[in-house]
N, C-alpha and C. Protein backbone atom coordinates (compact mmCIF):
# COMPACT_ATOMS: atom_id res chain seq x y z
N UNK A 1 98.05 58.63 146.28
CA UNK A 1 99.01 59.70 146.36
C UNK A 1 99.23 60.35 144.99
N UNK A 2 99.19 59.61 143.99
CA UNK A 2 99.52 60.01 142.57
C UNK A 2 98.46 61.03 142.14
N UNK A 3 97.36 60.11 142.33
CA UNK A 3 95.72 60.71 142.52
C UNK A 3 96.19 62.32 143.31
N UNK A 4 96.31 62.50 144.23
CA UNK A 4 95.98 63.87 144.70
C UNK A 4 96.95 64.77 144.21
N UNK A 5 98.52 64.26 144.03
CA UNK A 5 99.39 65.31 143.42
C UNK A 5 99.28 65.91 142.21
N UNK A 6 98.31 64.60 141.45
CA UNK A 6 97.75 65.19 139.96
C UNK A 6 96.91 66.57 140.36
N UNK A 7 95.52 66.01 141.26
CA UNK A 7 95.03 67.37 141.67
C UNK A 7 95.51 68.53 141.94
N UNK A 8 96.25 69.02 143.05
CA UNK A 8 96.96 69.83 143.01
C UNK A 8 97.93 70.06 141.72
N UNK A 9 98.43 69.72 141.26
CA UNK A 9 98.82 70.33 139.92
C UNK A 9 97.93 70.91 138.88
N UNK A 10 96.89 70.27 139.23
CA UNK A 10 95.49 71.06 138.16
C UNK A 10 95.23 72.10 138.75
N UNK A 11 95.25 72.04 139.81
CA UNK A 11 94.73 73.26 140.53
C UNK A 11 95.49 74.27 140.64
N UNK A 12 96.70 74.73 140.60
CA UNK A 12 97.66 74.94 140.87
C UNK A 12 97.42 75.97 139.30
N UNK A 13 97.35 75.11 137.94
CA UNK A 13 97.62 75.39 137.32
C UNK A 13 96.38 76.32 136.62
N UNK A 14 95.29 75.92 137.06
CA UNK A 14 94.34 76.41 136.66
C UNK A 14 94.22 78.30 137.37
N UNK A 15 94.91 77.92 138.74
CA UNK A 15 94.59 79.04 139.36
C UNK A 15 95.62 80.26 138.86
N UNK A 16 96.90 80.17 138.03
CA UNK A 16 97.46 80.64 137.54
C UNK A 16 97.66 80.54 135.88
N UNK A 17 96.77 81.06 135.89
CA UNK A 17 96.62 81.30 134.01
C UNK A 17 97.24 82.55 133.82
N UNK A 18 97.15 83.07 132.51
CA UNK A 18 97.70 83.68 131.66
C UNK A 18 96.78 85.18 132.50
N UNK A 19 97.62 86.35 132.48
CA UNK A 19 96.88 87.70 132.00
C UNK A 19 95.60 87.93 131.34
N UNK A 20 94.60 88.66 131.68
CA UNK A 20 94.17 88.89 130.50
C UNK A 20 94.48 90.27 130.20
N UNK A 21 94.96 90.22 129.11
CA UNK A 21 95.98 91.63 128.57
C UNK A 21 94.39 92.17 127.94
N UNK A 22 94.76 93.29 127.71
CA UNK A 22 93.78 94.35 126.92
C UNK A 22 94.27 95.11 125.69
N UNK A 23 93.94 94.61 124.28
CA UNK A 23 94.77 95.08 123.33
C UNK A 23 94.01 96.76 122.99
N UNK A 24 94.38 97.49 122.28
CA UNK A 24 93.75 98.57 122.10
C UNK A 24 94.33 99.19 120.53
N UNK A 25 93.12 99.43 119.88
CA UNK A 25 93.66 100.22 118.14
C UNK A 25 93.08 101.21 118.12
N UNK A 26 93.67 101.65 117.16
CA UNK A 26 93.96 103.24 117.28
C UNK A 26 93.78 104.03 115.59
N UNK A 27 92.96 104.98 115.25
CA UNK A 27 92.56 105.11 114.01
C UNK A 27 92.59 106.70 113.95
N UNK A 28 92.66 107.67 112.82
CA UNK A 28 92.11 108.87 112.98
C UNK A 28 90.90 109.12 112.81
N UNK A 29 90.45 110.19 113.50
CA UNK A 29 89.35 110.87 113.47
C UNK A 29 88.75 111.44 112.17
N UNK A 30 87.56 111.38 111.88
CA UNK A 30 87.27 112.11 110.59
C UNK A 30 86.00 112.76 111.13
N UNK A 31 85.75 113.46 110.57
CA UNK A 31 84.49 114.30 110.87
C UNK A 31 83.67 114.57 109.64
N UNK A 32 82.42 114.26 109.62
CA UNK A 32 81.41 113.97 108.82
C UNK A 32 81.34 115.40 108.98
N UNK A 33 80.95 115.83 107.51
CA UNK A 33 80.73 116.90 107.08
C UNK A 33 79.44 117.06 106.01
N UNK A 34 78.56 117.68 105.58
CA UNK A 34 78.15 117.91 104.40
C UNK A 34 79.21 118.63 103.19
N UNK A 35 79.22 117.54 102.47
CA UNK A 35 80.21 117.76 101.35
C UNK A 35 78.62 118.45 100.14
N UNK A 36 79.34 119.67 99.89
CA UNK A 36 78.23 120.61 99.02
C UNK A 36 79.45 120.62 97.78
N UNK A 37 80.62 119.58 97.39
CA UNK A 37 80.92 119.96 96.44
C UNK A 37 80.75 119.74 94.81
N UNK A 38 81.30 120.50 94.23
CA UNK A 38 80.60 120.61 92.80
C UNK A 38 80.75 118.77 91.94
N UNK A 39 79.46 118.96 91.03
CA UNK A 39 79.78 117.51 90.25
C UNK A 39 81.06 117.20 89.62
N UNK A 40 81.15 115.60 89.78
CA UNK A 40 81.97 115.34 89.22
C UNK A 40 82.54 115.89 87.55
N UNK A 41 81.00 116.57 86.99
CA UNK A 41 81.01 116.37 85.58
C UNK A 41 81.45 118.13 85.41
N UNK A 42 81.77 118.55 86.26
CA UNK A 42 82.36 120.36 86.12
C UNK A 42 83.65 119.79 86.22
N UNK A 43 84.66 119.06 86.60
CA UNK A 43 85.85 119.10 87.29
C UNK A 43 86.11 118.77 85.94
N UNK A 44 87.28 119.25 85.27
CA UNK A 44 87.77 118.36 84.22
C UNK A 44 89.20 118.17 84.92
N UNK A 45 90.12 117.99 85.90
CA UNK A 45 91.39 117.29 86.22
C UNK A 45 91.07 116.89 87.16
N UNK A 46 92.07 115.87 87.29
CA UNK A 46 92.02 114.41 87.54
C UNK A 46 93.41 114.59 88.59
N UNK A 47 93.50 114.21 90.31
CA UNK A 47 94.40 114.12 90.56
C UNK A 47 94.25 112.43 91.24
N UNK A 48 95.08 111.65 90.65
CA UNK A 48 95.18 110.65 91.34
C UNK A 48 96.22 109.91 92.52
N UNK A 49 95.50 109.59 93.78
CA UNK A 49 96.59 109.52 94.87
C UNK A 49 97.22 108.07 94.48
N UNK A 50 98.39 107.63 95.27
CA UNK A 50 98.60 106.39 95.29
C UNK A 50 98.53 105.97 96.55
N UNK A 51 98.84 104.81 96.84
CA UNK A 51 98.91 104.30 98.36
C UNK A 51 99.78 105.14 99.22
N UNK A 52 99.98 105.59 100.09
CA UNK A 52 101.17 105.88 100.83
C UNK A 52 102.41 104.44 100.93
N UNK A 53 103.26 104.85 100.72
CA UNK A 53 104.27 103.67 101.11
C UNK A 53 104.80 104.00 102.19
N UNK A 54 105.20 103.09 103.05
CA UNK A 54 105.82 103.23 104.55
C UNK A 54 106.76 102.36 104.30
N UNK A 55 108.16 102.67 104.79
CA UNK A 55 109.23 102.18 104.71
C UNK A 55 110.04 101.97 106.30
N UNK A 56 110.89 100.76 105.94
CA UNK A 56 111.20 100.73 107.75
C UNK A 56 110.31 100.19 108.85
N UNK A 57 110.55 100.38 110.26
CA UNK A 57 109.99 99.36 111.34
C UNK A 57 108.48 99.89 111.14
N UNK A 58 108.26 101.28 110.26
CA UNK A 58 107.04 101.28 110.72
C UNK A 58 106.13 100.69 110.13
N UNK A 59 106.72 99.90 109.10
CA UNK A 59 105.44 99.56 108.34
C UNK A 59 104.96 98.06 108.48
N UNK A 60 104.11 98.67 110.01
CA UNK A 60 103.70 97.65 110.46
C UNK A 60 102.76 98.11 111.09
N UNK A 61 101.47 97.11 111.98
CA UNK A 61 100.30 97.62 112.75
C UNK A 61 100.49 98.24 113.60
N UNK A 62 101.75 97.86 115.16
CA UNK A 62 101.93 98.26 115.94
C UNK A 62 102.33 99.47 115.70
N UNK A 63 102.50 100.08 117.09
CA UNK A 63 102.58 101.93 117.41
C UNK A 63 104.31 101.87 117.45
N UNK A 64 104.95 102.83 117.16
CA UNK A 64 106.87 102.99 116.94
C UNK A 64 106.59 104.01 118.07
N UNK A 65 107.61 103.86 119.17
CA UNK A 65 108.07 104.46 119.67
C UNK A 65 109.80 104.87 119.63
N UNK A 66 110.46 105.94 119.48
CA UNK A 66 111.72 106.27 119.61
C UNK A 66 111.70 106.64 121.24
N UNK A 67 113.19 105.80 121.97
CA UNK A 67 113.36 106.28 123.57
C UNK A 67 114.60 106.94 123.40
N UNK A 68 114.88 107.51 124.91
CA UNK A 68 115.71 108.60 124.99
C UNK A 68 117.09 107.61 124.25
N UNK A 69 116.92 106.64 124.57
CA UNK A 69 118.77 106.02 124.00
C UNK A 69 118.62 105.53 123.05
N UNK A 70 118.12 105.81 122.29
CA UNK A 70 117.63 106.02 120.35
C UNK A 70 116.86 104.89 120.56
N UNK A 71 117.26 103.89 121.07
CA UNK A 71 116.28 102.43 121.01
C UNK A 71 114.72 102.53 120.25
N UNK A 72 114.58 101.64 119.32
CA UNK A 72 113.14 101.97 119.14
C UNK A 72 112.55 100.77 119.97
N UNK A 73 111.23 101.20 120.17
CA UNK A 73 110.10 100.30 120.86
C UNK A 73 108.77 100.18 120.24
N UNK A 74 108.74 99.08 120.28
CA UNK A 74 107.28 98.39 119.40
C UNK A 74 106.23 98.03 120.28
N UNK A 75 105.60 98.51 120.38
CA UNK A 75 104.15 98.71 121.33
C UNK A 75 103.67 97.33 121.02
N UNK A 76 103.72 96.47 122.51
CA UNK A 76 103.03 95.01 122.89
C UNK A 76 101.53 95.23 122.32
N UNK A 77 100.63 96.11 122.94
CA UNK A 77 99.59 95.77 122.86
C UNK A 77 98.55 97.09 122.31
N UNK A 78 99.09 97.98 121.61
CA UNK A 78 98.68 99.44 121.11
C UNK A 78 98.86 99.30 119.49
N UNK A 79 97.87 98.89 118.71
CA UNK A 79 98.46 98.41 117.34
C UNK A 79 97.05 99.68 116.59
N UNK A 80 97.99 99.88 115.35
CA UNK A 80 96.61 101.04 114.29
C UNK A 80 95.59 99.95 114.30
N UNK A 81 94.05 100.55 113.85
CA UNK A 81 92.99 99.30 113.37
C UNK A 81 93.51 98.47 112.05
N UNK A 82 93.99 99.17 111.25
CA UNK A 82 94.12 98.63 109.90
C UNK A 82 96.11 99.04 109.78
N UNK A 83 96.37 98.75 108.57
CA UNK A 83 97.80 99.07 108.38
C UNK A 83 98.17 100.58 108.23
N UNK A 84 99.14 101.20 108.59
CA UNK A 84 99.12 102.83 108.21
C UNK A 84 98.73 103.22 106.79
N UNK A 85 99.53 102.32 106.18
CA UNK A 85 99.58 102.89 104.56
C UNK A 85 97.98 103.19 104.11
N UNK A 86 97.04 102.22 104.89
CA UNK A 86 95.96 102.46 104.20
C UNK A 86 95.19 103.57 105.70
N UNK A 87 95.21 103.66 106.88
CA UNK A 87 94.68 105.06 107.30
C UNK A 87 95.31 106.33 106.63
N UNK A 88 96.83 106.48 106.45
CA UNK A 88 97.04 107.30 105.97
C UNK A 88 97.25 108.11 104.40
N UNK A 89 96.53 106.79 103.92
CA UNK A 89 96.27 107.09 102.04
C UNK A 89 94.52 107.85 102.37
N UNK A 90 93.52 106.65 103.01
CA UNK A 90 92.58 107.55 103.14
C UNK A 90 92.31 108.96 103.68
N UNK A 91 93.47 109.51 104.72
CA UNK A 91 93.36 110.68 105.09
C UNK A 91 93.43 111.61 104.13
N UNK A 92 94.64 110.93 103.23
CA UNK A 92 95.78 112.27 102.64
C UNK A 92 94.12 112.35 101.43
N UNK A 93 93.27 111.25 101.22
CA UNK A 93 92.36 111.81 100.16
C UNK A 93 91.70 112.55 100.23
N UNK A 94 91.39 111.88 101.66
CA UNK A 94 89.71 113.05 102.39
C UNK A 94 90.25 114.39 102.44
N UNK A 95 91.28 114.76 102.62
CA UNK A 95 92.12 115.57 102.81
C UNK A 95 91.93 117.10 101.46
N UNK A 96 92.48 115.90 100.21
CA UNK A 96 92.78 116.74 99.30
C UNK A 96 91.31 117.01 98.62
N UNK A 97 90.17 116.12 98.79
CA UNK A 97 88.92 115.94 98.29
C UNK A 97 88.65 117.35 99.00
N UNK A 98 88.52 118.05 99.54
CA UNK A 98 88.32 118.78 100.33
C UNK A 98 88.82 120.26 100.17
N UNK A 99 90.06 120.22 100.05
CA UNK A 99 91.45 121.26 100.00
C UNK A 99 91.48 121.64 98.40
N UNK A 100 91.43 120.24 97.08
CA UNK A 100 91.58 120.77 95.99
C UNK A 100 90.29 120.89 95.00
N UNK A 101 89.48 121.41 95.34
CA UNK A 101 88.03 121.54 94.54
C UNK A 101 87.88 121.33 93.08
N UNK A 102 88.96 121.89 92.66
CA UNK A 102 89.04 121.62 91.05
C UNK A 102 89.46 120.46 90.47
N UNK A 103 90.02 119.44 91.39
CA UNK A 103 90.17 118.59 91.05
C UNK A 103 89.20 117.08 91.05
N UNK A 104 88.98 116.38 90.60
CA UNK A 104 88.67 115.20 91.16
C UNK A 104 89.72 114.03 91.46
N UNK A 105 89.49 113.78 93.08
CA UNK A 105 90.97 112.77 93.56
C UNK A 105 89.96 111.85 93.78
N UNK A 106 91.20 110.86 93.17
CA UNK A 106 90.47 109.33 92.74
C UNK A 106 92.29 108.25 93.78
N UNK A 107 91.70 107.19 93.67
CA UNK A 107 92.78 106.37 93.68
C UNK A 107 93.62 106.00 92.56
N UNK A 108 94.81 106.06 92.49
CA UNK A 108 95.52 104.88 91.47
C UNK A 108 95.21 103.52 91.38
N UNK A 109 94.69 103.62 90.07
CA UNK A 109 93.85 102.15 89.48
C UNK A 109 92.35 102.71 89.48
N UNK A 110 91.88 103.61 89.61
CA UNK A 110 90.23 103.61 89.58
C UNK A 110 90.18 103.81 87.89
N UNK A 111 90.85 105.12 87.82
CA UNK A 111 90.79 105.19 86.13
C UNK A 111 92.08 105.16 85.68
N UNK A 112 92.49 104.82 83.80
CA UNK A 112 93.67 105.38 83.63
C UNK A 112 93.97 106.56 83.77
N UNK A 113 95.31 106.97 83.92
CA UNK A 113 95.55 108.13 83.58
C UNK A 113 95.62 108.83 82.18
N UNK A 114 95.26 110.05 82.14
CA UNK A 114 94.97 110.94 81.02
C UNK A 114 95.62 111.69 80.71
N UNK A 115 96.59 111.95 79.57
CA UNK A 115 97.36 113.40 79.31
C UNK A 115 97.20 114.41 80.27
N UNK A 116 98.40 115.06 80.93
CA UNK A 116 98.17 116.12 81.61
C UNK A 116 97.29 116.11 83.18
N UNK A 117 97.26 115.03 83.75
CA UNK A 117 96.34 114.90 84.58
C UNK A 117 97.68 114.28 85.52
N UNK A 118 97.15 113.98 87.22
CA UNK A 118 98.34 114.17 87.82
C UNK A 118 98.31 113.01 88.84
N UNK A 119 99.46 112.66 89.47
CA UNK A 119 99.63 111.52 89.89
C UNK A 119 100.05 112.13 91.29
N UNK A 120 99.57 111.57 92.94
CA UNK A 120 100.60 112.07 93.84
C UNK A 120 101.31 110.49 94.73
N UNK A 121 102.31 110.63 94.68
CA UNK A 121 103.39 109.57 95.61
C UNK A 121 103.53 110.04 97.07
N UNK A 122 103.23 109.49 97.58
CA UNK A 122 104.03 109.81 99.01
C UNK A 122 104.49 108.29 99.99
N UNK A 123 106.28 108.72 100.05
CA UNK A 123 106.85 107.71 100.80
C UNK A 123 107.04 108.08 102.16
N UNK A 124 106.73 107.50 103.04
CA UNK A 124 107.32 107.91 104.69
C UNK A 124 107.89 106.80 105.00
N UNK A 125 109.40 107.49 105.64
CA UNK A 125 110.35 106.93 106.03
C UNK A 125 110.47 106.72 107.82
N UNK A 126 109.84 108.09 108.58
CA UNK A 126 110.05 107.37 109.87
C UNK A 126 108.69 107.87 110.43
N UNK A 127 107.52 107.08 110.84
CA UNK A 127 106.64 107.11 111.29
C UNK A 127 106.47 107.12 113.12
N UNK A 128 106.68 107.70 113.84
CA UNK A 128 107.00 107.83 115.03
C UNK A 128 106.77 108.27 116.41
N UNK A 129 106.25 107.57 117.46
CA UNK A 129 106.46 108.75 118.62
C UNK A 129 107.53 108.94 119.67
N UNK A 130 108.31 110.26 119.63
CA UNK A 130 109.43 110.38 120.23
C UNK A 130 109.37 110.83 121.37
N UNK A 131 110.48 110.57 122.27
CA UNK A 131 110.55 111.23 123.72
C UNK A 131 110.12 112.57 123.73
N UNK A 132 110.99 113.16 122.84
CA UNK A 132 111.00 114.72 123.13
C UNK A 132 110.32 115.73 121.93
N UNK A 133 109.76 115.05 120.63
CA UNK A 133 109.11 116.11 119.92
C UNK A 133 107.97 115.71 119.52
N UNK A 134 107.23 114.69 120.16
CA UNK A 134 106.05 114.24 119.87
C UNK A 134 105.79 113.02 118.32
N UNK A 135 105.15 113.38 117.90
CA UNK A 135 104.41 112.88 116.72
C UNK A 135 105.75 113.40 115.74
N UNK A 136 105.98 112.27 114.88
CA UNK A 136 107.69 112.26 114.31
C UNK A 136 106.83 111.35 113.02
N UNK A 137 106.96 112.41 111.46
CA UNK A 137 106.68 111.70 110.41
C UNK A 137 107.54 112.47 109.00
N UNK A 138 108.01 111.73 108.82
CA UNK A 138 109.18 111.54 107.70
C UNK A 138 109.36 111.10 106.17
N UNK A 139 109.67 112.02 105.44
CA UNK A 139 109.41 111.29 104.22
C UNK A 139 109.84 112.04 103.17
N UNK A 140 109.01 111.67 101.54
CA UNK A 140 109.03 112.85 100.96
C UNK A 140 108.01 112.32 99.51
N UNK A 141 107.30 113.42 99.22
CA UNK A 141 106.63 113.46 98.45
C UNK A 141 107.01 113.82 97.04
N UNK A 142 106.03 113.36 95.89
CA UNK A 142 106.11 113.44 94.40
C UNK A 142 105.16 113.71 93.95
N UNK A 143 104.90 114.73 92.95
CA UNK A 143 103.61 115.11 92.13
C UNK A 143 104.60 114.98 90.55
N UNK A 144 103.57 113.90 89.87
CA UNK A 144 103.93 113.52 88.70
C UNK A 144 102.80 114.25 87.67
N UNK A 145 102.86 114.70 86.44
CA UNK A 145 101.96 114.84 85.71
C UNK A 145 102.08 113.30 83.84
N UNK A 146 100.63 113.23 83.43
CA UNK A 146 100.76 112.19 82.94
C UNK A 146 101.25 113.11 81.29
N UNK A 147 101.64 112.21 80.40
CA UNK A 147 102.04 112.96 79.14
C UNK A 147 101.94 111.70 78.24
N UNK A 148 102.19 112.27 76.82
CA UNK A 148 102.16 110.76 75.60
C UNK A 148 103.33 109.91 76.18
N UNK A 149 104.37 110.58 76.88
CA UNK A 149 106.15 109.55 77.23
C UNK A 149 105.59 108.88 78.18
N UNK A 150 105.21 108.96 79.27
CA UNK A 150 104.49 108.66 80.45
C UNK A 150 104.16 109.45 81.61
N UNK A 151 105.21 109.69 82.22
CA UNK A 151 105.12 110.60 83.74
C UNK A 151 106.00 111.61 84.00
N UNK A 152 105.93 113.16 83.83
CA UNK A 152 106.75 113.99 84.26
C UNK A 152 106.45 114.25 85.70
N UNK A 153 108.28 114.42 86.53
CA UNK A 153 108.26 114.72 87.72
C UNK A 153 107.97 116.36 87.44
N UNK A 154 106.50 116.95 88.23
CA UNK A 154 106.64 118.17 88.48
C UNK A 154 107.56 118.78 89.67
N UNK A 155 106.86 118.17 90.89
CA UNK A 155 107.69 118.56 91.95
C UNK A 155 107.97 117.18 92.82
N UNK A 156 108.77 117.36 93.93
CA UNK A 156 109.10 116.40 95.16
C UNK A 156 109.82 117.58 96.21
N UNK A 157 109.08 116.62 97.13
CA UNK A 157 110.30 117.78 98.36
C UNK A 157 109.89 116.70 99.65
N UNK A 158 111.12 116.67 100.07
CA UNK A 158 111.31 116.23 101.73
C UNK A 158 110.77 116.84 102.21
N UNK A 159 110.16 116.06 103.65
CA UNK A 159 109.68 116.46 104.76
C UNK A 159 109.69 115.96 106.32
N UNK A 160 109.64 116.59 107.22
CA UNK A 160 109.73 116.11 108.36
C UNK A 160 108.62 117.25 109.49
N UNK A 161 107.72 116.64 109.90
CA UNK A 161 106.81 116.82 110.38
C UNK A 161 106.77 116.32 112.18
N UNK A 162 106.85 117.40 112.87
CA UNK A 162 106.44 117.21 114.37
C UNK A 162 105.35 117.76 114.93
N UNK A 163 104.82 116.61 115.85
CA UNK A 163 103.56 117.77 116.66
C UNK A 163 103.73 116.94 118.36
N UNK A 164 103.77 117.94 119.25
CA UNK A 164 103.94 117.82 120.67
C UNK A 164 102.54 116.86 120.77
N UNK A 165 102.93 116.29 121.73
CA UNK A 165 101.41 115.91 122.40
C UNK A 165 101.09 116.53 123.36
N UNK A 166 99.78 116.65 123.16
CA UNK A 166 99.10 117.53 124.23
C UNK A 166 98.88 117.15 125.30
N UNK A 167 98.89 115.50 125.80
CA UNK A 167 98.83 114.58 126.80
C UNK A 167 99.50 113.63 126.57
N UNK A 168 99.97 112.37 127.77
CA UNK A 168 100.61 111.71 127.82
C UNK A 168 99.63 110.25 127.17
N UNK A 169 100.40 109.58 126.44
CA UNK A 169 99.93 108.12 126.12
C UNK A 169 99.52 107.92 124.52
N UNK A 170 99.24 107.30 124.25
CA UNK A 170 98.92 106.71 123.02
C UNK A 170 97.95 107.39 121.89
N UNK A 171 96.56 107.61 122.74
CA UNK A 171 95.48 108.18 122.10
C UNK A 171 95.74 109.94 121.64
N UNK A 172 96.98 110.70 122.62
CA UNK A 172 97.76 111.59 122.43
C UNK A 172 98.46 111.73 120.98
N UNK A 173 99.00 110.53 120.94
CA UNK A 173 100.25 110.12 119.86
C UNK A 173 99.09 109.65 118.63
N UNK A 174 98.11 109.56 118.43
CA UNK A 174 97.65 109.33 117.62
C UNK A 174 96.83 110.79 116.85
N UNK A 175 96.40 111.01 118.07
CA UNK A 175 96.15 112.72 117.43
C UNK A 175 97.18 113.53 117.17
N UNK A 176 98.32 113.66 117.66
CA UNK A 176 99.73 114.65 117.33
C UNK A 176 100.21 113.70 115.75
N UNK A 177 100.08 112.45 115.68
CA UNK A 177 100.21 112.02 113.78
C UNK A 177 99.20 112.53 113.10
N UNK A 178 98.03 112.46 113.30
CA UNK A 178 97.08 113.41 112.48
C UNK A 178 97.17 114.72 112.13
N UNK A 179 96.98 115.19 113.08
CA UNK A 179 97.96 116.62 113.04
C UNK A 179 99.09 116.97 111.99
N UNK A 180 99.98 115.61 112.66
CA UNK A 180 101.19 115.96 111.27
C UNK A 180 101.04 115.72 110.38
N UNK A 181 99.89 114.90 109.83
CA UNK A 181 99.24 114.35 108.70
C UNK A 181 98.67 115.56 108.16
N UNK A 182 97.71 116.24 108.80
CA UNK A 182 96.67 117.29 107.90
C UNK A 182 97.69 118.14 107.66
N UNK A 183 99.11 118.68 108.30
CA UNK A 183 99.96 119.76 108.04
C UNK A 183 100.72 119.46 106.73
N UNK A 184 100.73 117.67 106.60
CA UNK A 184 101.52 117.42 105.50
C UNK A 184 100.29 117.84 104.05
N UNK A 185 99.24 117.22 104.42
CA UNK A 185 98.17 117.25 103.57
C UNK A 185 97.82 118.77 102.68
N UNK A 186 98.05 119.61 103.80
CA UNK A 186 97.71 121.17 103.49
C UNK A 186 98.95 121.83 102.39
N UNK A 187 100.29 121.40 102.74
CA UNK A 187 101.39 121.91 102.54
C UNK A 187 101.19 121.50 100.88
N UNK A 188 100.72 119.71 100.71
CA UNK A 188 100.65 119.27 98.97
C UNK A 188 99.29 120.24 98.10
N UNK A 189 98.72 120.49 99.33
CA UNK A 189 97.24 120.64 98.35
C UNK A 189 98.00 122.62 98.18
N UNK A 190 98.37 122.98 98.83
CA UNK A 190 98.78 124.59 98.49
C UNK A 190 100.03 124.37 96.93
N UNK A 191 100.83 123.68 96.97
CA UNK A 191 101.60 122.99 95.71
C UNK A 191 100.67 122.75 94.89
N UNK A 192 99.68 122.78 94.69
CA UNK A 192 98.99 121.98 93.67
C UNK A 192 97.95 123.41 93.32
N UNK A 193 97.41 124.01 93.98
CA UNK A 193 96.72 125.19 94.05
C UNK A 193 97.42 126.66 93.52
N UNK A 194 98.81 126.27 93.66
CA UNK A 194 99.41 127.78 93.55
C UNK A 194 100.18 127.30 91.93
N UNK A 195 100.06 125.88 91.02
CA UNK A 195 100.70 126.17 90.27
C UNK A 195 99.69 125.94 89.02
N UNK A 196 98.54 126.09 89.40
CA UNK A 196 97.00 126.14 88.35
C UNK A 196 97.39 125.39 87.22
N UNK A 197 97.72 123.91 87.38
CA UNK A 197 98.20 123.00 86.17
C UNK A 197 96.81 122.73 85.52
């Protein structure tokens, strides 16, 4: 008797296992281009990015959702491939590699910095997808220039960035942050273009 109730309990237990859940990550898009731009050895300034910093619930793998009763929600099984700070440091480069020609953008730490050559910060504070305005990214940016003292603030300015989604779900919400990403991207590289440092 012991004998068979064991069985049935194996069985029992075997036949009710776990889910198999389906995790899913989520990255931006880049698009391979032929880059025809000029040598390094024409550029004489130097803009160097730093990491993005993310501050708050988002700075984490999983996806942030804001619901209608402010509640935030942390996505079970919808996480970025890598951490934001680093998809969205590589964007903001590819970005400016692109947008500021005269410059050469490097990382902070590749080289020192050089008299007169420029530093960019960017902190985001709410990384997000909301009920009602889509793709929700928050923050505010710093362009430092280097000097013999150390670092003059040229500019900073807040920002808050929305983009609707064009469809419902995740892979939506990941393209409407890109989006708000290249709008943030465009907005630094025109700051940087219109004041011919």
């Amino acid at each position: 008797m012991r004998n068979l109730t064991f069985l049935i309990l194996l069985t029992l237990t075997a036949c009710s296992s776990g889910q198999n859940i389906q995790l899913k990550y989520y990255d931006f898009a880049h698009q391979l281009e032929d880059s025809a731009t000029t040598s390094d050895q024409t550029r004489t300034k130097y803009l160097h990015i730093n990491q993005v910093n993310i501050q708050g619930v988002s700075d984490q793998q999983p996806l942030i959702q804001i619901l209608k009763d402010n509640s935030v929600n942390i996505a079970n099984y919808h996480f970025w491939s890598q951490h934001p700070k680093y998809t969205f440091t590589d964007s903001m480069t590819r970005g400016l590699v692109k947008k500021v020609s005269d410059f050469n953008v490097i990382p902070v730490g590749k080289t020192a910095p050089q008299d007169g050559e420029l530093m960019l910060e960017v902190t985001v504070t709410k990384l997000t997808g909301h009920y009602e305005v889509g793709s929700l990214i928050e923050g505010q940016w710093f362009i430092y220039q280097f000097n013999a003292e150390g670092k003059k603030l040229l500019n900073s300015e807040l920002f808050s960035i929305s983009t609707s989604l064009k469809d419902s779900g995740f892979d939506a919400l990941i393209k409407a942050h890109q989006s708000s990403w290249e709008k943030l991207t465009n907005k630094i590289s025109e700051f940087i273009l219109s004041k011919s440092i």
